[in-house]
PDB file of N, CA and C in Angstrom:
ATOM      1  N   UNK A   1      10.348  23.027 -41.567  1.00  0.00           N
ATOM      2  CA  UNK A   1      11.430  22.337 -40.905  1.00  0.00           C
ATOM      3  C   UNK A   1      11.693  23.013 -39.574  1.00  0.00           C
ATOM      4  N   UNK A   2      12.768  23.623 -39.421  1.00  0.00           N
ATOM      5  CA  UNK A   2      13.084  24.253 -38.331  1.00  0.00           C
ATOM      6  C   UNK A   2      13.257  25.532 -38.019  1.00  0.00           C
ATOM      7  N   UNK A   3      12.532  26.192 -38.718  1.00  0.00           N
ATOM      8  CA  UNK A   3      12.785  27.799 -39.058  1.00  0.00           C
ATOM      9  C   UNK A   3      11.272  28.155 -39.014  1.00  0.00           C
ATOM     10  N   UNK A   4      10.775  29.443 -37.715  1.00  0.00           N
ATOM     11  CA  UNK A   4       9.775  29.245 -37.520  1.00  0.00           C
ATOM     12  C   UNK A   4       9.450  29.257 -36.194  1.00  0.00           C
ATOM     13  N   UNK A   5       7.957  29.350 -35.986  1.00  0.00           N
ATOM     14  CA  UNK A   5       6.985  28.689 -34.558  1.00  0.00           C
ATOM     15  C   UNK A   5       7.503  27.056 -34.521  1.00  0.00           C
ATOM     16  N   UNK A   6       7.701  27.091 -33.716  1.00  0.00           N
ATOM     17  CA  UNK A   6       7.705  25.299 -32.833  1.00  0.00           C
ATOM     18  C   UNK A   6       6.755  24.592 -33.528  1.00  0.00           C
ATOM     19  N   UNK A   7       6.504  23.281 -34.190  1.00  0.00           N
ATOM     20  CA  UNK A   7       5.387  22.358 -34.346  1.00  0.00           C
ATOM     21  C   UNK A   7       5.653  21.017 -34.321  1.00  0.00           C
ATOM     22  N   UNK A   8       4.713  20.239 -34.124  1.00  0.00           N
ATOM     23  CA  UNK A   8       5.026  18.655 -33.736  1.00  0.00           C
ATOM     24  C   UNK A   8       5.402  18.055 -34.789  1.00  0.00           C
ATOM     25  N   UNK A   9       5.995  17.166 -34.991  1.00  0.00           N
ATOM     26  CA  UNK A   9       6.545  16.169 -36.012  1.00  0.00           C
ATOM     27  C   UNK A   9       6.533  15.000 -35.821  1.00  0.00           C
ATOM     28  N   UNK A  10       6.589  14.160 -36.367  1.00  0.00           N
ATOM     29  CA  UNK A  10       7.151  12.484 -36.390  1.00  0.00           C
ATOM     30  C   UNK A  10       8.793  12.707 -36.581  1.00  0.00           C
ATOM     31  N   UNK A  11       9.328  11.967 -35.918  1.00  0.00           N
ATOM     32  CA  UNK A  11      10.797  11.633 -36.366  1.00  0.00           C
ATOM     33  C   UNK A  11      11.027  11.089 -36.961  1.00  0.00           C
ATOM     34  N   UNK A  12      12.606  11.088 -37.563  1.00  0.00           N
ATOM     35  CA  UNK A  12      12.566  10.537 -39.091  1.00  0.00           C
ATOM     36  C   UNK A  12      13.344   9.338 -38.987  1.00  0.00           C
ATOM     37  N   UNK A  13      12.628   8.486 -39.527  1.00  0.00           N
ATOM     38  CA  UNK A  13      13.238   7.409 -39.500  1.00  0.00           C
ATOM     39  C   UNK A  13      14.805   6.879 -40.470  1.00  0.00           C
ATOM     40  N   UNK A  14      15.306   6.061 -39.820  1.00  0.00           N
ATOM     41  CA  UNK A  14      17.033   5.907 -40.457  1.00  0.00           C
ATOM     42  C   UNK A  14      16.923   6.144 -41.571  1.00  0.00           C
ATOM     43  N   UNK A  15      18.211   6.734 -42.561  1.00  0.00           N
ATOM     44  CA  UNK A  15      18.152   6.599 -44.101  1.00  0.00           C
ATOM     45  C   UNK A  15      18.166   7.382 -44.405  1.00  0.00           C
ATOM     46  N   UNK A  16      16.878   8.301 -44.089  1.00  0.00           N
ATOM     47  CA  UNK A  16      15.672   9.348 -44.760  1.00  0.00           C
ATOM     48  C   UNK A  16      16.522  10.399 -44.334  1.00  0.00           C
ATOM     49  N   UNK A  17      16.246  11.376 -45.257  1.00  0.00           N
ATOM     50  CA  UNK A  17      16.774  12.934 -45.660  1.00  0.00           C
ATOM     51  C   UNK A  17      16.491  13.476 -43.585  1.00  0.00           C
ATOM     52  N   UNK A  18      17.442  14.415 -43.192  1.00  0.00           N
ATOM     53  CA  UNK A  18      17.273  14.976 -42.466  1.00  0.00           C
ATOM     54  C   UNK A  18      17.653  16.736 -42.283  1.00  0.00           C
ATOM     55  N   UNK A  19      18.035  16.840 -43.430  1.00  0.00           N
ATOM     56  CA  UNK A  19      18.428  17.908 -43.994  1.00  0.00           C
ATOM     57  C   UNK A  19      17.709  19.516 -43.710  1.00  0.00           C
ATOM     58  N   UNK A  20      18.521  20.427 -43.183  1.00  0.00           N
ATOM     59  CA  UNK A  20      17.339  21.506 -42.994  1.00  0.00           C
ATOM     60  C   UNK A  20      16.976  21.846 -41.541  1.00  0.00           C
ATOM     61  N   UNK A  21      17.803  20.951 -40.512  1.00  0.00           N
ATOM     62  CA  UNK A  21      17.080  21.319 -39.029  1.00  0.00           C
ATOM     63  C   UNK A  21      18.988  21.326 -38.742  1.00  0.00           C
ATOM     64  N   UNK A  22      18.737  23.230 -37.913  1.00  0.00           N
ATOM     65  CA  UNK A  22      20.571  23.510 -38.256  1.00  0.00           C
ATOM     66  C   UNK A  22      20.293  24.112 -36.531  1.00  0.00           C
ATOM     67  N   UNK A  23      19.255  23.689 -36.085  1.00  0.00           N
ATOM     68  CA  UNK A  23      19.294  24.597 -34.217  1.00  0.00           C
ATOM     69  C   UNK A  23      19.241  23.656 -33.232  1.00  0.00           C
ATOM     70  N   UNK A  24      20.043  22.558 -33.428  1.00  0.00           N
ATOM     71  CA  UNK A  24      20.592  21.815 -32.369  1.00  0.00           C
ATOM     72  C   UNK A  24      19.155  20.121 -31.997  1.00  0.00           C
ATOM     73  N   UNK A  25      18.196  20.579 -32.930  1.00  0.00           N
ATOM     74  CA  UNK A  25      17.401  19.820 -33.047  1.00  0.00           C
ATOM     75  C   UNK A  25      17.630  17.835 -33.316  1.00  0.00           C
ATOM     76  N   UNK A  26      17.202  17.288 -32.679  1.00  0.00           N
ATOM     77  CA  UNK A  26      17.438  15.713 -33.145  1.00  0.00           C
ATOM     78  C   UNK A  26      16.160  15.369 -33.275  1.00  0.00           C
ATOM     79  N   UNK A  27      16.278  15.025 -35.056  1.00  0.00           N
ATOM     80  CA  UNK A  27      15.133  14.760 -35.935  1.00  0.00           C
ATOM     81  C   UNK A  27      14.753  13.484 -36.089  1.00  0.00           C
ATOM     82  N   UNK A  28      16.097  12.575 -35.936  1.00  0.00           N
ATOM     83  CA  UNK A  28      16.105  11.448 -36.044  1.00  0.00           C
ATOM     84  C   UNK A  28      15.165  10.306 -35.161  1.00  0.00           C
ATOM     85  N   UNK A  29      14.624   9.088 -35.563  1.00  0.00           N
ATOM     86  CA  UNK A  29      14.149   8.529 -34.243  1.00  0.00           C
ATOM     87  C   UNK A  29      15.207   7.590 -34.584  1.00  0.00           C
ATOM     88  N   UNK A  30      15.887   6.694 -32.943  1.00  0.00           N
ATOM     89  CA  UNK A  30      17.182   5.900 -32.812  1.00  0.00           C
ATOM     90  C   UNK A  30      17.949   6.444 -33.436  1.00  0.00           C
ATOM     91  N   UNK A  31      18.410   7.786 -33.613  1.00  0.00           N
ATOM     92  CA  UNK A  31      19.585   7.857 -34.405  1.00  0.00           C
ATOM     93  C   UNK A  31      20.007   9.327 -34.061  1.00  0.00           C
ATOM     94  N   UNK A  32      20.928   9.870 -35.118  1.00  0.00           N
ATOM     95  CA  UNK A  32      21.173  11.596 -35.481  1.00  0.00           C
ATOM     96  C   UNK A  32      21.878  11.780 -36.564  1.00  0.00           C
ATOM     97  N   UNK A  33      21.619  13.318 -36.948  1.00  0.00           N
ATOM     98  CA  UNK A  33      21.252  13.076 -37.966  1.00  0.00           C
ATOM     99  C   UNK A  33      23.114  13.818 -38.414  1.00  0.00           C
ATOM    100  N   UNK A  34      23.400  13.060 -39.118  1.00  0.00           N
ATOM    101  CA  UNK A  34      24.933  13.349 -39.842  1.00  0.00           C
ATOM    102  C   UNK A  34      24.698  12.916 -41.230  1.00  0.00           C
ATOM    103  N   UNK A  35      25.326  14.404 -42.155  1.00  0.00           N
ATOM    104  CA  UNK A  35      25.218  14.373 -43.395  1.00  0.00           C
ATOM    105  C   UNK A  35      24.385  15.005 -43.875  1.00  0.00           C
ATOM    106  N   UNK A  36      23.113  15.227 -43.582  1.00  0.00           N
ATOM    107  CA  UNK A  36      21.859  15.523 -43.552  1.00  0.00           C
ATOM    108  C   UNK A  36      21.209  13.997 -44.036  1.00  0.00           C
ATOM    109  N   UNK A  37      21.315  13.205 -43.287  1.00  0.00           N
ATOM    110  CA  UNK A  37      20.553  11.800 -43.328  1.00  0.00           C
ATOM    111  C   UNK A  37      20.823  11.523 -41.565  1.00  0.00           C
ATOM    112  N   UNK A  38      19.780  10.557 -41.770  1.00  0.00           N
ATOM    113  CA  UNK A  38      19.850  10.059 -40.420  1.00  0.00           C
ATOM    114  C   UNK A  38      20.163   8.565 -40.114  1.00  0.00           C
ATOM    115  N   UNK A  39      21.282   8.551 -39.796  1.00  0.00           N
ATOM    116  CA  UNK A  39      22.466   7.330 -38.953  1.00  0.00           C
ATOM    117  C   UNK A  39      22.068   6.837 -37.629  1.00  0.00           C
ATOM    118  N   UNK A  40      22.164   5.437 -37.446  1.00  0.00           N
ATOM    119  CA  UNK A  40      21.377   4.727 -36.248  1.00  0.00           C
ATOM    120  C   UNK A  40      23.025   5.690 -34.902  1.00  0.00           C
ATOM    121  N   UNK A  41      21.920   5.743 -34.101  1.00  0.00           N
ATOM    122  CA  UNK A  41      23.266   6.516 -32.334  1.00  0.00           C
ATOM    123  C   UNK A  41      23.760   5.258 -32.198  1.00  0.00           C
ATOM    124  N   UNK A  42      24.918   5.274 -31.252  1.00  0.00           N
ATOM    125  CA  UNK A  42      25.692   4.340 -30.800  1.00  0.00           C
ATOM    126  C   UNK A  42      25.314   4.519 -29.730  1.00  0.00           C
ATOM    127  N   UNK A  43      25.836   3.067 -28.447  1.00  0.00           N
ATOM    128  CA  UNK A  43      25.295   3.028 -27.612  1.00  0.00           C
ATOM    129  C   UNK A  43      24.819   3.608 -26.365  1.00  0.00           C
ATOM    130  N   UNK A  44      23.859   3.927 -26.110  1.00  0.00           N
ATOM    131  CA  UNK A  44      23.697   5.304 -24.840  1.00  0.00           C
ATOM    132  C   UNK A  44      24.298   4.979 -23.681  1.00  0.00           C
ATOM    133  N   UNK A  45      25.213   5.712 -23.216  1.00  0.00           N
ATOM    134  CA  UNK A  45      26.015   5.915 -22.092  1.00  0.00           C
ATOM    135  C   UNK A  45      24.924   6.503 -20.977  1.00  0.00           C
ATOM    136  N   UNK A  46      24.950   5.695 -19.701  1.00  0.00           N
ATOM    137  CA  UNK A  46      24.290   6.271 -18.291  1.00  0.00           C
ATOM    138  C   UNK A  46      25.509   7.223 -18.105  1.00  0.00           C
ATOM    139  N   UNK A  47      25.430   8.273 -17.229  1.00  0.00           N
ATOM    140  CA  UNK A  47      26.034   9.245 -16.560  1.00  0.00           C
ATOM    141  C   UNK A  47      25.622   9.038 -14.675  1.00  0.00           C
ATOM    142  N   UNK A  48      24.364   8.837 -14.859  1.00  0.00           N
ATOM    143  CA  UNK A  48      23.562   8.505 -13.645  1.00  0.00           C
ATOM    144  C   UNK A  48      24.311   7.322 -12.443  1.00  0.00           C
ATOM    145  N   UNK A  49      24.433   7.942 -11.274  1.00  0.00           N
ATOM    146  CA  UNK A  49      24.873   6.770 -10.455  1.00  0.00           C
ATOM    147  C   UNK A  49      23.809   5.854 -10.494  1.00  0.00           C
ATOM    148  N   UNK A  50      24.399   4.814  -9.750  1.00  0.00           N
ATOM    149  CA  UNK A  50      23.079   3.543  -9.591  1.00  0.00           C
ATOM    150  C   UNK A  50      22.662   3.577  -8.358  1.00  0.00           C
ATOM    151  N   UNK A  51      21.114   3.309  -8.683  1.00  0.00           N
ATOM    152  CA  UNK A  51      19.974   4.065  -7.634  1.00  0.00           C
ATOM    153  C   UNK A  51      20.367   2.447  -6.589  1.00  0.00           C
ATOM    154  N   UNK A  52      20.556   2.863  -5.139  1.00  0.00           N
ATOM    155  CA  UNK A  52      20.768   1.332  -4.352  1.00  0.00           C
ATOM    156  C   UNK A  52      19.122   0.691  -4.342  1.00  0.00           C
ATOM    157  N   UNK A  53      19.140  -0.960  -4.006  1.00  0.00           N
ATOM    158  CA  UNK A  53      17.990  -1.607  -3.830  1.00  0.00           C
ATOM    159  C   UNK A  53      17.495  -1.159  -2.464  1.00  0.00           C
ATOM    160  N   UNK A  54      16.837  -1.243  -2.371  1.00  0.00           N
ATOM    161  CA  UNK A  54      16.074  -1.004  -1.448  1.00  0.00           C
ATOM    162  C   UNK A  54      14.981  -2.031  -0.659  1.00  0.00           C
ATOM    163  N   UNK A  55      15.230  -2.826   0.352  1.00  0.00           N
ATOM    164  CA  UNK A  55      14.648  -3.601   0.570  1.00  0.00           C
ATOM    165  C   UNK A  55      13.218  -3.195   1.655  1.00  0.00           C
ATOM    166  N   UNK A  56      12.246  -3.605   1.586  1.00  0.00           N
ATOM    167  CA  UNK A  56      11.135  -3.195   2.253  1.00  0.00           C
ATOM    168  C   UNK A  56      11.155  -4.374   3.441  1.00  0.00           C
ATOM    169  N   UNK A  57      10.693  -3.444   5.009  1.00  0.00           N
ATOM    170  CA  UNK A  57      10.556  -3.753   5.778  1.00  0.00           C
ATOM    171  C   UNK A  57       9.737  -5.180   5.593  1.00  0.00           C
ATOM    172  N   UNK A  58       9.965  -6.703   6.487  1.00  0.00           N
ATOM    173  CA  UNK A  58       8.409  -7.287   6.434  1.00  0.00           C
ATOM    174  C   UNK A  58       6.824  -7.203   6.958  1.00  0.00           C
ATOM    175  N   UNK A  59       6.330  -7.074   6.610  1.00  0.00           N
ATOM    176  CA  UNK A  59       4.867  -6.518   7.237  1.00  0.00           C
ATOM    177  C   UNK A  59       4.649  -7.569   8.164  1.00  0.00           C
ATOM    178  N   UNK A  60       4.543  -7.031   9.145  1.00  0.00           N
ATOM    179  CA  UNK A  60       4.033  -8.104  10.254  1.00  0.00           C
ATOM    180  C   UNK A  60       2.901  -8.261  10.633  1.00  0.00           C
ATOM    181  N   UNK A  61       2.000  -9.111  10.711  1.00  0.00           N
ATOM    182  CA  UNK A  61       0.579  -8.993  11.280  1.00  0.00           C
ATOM    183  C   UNK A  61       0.479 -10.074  12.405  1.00  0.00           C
ATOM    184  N   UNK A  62      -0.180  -9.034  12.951  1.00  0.00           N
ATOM    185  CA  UNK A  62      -0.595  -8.951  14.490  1.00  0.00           C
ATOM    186  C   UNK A  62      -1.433  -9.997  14.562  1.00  0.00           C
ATOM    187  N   UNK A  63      -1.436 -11.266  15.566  1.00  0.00           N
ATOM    188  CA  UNK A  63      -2.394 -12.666  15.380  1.00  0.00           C
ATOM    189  C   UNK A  63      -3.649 -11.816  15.885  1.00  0.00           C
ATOM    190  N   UNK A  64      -4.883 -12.262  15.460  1.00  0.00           N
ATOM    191  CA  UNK A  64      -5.871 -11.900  15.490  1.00  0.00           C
ATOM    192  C   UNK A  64      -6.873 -12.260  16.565  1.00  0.00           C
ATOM    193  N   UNK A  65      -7.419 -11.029  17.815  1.00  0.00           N
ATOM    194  CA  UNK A  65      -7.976 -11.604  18.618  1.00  0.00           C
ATOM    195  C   UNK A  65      -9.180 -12.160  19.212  1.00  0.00           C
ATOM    196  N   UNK A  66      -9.052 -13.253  19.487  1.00  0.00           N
ATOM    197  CA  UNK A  66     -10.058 -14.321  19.542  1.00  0.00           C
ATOM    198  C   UNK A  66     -11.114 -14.798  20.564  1.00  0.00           C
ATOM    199  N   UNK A  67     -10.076 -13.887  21.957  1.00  0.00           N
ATOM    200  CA  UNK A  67     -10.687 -14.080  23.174  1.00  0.00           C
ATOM    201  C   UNK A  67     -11.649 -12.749  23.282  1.00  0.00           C
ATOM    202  N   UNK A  68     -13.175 -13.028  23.128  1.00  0.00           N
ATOM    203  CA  UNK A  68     -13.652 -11.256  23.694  1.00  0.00           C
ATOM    204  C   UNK A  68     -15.277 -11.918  24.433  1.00  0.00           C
ATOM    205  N   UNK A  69     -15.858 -10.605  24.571  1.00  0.00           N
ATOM    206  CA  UNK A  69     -16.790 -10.830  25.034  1.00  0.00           C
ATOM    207  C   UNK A  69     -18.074 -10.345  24.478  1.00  0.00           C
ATOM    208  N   UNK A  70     -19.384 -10.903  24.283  1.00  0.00           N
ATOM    209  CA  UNK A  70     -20.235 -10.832  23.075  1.00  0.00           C
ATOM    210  C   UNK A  70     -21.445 -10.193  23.874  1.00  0.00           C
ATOM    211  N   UNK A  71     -20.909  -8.929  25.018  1.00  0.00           N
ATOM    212  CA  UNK A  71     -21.564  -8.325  25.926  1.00  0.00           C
ATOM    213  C   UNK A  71     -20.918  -7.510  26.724  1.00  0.00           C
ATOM    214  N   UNK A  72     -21.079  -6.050  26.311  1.00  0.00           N
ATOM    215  CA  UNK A  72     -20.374  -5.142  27.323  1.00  0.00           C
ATOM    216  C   UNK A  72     -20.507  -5.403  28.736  1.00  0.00           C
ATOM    217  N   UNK A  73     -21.240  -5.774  29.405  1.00  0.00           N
ATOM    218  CA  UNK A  73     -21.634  -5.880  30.702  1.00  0.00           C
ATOM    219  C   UNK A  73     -20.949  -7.500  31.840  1.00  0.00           C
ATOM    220  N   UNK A  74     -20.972  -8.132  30.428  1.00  0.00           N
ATOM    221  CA  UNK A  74     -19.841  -9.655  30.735  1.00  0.00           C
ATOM    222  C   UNK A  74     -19.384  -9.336  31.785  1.00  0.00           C
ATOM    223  N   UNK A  75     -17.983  -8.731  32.226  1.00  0.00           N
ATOM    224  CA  UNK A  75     -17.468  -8.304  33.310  1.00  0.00           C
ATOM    225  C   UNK A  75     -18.432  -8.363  34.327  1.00  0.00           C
ATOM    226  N   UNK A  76     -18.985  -7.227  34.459  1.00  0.00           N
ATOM    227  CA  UNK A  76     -19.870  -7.216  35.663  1.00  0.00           C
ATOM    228  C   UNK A  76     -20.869  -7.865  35.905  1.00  0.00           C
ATOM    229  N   UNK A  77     -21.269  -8.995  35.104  1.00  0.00           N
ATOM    230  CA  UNK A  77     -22.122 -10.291  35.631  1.00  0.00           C
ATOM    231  C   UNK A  77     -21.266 -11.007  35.838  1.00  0.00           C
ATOM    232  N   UNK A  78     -20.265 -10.817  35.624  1.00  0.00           N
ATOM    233  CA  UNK A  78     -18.718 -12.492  36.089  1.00  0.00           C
ATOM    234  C   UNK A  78     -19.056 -11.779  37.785  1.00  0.00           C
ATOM    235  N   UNK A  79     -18.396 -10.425  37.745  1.00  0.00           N
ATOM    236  CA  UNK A  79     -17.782 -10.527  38.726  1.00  0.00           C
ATOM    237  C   UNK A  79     -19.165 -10.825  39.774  1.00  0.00           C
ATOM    238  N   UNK A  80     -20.383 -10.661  39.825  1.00  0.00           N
ATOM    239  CA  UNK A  80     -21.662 -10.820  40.392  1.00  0.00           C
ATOM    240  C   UNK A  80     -22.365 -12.668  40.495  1.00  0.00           C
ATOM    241  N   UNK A  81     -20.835 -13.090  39.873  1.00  0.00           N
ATOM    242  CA  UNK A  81     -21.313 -14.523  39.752  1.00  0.00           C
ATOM    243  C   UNK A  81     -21.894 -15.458  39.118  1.00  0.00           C
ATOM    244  N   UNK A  82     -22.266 -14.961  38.300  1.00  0.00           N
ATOM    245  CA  UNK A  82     -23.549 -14.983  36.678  1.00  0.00           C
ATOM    246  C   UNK A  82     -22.490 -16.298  35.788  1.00  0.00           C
ATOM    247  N   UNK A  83     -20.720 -16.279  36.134  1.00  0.00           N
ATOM    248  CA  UNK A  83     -20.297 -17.303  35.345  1.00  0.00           C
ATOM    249  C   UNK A  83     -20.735 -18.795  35.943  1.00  0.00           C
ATOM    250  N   UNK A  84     -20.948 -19.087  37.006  1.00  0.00           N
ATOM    251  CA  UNK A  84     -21.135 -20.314  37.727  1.00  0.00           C
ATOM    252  C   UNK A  84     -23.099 -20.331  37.859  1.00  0.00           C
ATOM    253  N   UNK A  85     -23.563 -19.682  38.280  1.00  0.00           N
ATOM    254  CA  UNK A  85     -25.137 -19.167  38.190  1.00  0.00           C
ATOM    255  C   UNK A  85     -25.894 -19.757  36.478  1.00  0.00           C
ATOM    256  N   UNK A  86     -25.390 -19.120  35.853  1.00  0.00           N
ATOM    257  CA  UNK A  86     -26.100 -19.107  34.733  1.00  0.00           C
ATOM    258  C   UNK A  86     -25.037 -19.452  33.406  1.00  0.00           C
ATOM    259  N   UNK A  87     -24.449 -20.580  33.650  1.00  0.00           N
ATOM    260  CA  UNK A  87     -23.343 -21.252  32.837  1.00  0.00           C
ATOM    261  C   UNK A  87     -23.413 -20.908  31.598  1.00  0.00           C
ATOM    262  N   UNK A  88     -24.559 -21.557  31.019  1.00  0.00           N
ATOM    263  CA  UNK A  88     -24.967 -21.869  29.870  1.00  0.00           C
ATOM    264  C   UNK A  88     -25.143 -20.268  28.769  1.00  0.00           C
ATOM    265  N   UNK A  89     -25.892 -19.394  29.082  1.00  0.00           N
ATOM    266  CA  UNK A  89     -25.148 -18.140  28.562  1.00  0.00           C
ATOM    267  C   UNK A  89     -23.964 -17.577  28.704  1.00  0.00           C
ATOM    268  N   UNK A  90     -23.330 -17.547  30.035  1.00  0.00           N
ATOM    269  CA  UNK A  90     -21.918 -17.109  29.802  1.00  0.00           C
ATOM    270  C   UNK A  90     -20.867 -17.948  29.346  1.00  0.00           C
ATOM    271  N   UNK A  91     -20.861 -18.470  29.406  1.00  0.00           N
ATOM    272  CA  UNK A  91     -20.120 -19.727  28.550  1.00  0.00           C
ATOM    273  C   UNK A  91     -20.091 -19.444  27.337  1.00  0.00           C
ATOM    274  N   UNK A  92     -21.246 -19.002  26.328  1.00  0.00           N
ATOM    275  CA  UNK A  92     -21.030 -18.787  25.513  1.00  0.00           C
ATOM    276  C   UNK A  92     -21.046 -17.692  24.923  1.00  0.00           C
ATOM    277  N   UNK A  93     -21.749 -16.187  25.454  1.00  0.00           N
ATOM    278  CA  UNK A  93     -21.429 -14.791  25.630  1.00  0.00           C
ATOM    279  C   UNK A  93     -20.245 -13.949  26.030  1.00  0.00           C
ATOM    280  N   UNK A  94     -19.758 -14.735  27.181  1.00  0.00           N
ATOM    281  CA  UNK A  94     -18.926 -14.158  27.718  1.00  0.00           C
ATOM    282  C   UNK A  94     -17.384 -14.664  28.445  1.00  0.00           C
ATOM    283  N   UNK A  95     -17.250 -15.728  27.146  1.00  0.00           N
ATOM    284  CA  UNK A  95     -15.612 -16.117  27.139  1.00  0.00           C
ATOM    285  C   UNK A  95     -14.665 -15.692  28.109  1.00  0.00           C
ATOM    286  N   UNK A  96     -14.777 -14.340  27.843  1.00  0.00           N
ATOM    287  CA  UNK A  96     -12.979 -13.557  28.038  1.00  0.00           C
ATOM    288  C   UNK A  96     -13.592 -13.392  29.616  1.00  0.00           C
ATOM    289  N   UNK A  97     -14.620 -12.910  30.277  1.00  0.00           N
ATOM    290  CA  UNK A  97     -15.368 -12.316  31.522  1.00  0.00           C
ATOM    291  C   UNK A  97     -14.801 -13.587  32.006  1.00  0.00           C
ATOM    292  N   UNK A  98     -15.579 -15.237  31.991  1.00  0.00           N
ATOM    293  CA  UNK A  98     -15.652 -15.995  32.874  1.00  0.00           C
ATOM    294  C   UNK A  98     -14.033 -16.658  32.501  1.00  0.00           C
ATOM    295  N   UNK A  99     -13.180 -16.230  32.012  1.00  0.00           N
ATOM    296  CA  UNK A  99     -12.017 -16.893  32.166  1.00  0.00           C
ATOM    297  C   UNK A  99     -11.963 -18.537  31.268  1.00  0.00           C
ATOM    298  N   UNK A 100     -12.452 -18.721  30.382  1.00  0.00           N
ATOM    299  CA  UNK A 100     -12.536 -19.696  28.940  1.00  0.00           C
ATOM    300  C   UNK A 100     -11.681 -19.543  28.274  1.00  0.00           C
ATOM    301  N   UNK A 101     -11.239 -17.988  28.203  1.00  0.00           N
ATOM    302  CA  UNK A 101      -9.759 -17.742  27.354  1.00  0.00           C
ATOM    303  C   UNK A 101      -9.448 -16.546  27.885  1.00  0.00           C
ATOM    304  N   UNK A 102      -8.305 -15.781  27.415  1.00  0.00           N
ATOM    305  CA  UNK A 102      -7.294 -15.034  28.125  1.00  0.00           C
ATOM    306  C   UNK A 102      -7.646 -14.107  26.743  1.00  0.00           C
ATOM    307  N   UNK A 103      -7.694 -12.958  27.373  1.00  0.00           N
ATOM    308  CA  UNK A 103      -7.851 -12.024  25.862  1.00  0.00           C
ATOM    309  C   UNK A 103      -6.754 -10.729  25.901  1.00  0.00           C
ATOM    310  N   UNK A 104      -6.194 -10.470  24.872  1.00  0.00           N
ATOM    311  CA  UNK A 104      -5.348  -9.683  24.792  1.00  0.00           C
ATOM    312  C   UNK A 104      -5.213  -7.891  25.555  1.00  0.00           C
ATOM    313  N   UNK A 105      -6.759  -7.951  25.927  1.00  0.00           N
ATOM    314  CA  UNK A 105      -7.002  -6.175  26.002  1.00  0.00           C
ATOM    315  C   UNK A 105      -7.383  -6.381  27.435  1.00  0.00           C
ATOM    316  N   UNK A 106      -8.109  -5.288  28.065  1.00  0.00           N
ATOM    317  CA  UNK A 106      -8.462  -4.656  29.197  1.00  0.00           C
ATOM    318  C   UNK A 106      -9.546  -5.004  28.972  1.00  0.00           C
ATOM    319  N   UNK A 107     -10.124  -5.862  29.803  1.00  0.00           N
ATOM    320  CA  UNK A 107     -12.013  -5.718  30.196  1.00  0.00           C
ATOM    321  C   UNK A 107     -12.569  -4.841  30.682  1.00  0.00           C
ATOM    322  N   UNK A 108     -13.564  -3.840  30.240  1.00  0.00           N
ATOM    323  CA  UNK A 108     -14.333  -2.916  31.037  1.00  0.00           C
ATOM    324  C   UNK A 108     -15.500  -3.260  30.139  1.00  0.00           C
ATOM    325  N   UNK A 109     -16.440  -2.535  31.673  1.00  0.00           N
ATOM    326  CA  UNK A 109     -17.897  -2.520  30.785  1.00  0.00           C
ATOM    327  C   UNK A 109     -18.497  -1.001  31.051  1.00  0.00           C
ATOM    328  N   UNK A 110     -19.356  -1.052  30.376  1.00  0.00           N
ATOM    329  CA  UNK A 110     -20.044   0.541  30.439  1.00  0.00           C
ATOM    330  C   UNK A 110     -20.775   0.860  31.538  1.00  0.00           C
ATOM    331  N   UNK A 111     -20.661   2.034  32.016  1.00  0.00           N
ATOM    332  CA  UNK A 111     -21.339   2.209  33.430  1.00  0.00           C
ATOM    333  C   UNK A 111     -22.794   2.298  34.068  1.00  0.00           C
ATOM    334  N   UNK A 112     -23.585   1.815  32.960  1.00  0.00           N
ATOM    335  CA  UNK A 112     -25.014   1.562  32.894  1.00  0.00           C
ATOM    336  C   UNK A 112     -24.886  -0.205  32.764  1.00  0.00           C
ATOM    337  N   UNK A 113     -24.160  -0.965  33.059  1.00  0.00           N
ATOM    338  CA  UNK A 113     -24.360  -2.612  32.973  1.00  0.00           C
ATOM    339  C   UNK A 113     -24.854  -2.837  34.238  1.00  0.00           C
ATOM    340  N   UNK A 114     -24.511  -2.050  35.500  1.00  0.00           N
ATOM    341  CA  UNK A 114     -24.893  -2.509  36.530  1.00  0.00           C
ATOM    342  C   UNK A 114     -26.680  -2.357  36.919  1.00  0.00           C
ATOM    343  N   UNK A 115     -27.278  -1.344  35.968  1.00  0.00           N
ATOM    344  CA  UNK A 115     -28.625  -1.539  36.044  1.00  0.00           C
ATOM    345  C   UNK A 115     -29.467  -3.084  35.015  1.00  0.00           C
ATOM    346  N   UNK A 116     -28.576  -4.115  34.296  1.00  0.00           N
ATOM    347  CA  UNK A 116     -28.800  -4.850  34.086  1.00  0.00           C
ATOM    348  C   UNK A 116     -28.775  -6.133  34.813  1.00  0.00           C
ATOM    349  N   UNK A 117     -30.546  -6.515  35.344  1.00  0.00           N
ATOM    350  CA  UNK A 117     -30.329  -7.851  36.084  1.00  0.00           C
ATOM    351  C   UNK A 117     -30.740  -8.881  35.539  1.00  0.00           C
ATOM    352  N   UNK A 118     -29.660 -10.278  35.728  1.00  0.00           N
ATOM    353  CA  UNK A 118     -29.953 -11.502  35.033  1.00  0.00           C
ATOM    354  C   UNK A 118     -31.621 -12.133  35.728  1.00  0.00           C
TER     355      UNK A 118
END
């Protein structure tokens, strides 16, 4: 019982003898134990304040961008004229360069595009 090394138990279910555990122990399961039997507890009292709700920010997502260019160098064949010259690829390479759509970011190209000739 309770006299002794510590060891695991099952708790005792209502009714049943509880007799024998005198060190502050609760033997009982749903209950405690008075009499030396074990009696269902009355209702558990919170002590605990109440935790506030908490509402979560809404996640916002960012529209997704659509205008780009399908060639680092785009830029610097626009600006060389390549959008009116050679339509038919930039038109469809290089959207955001020849002005087809408006794109959210900064156009640059890498500083080796200018050794690329159409």
């Amino acid at each position: 019982m309770s006299h002794g090394a510590p060891v695991c138990s099952s708790k005792i279910r209502l009714g049943a003898s509880c007799a024998g555990y005198s060190r502050g122990e609760n033997p009982c399961y749903n209950g405690a134990c008075q009499g030396g039997r074990c009696v269902a507890a009355g209702p558990v009292v919170s002590t605990m304040a109440p935790v506030p709700a908490v509402t979560a920010a809404p996640v916002v997502i960012a529209p997704q961008e659509t205008c780009f260019n399908e060639n680092q160098c785009c830029a610097t064949w626009a600006a060389r004229g390549e959008c009116t010259r050679n339509t038919g690829y930039m038109t469809e390479w290089c959207k955001a360069s020849c002005g087809h759509c408006h794109p959210q970011y900064r156009l640059a190209d890498g500083s080796y595009c200018s050794l690329f000739i159409f």
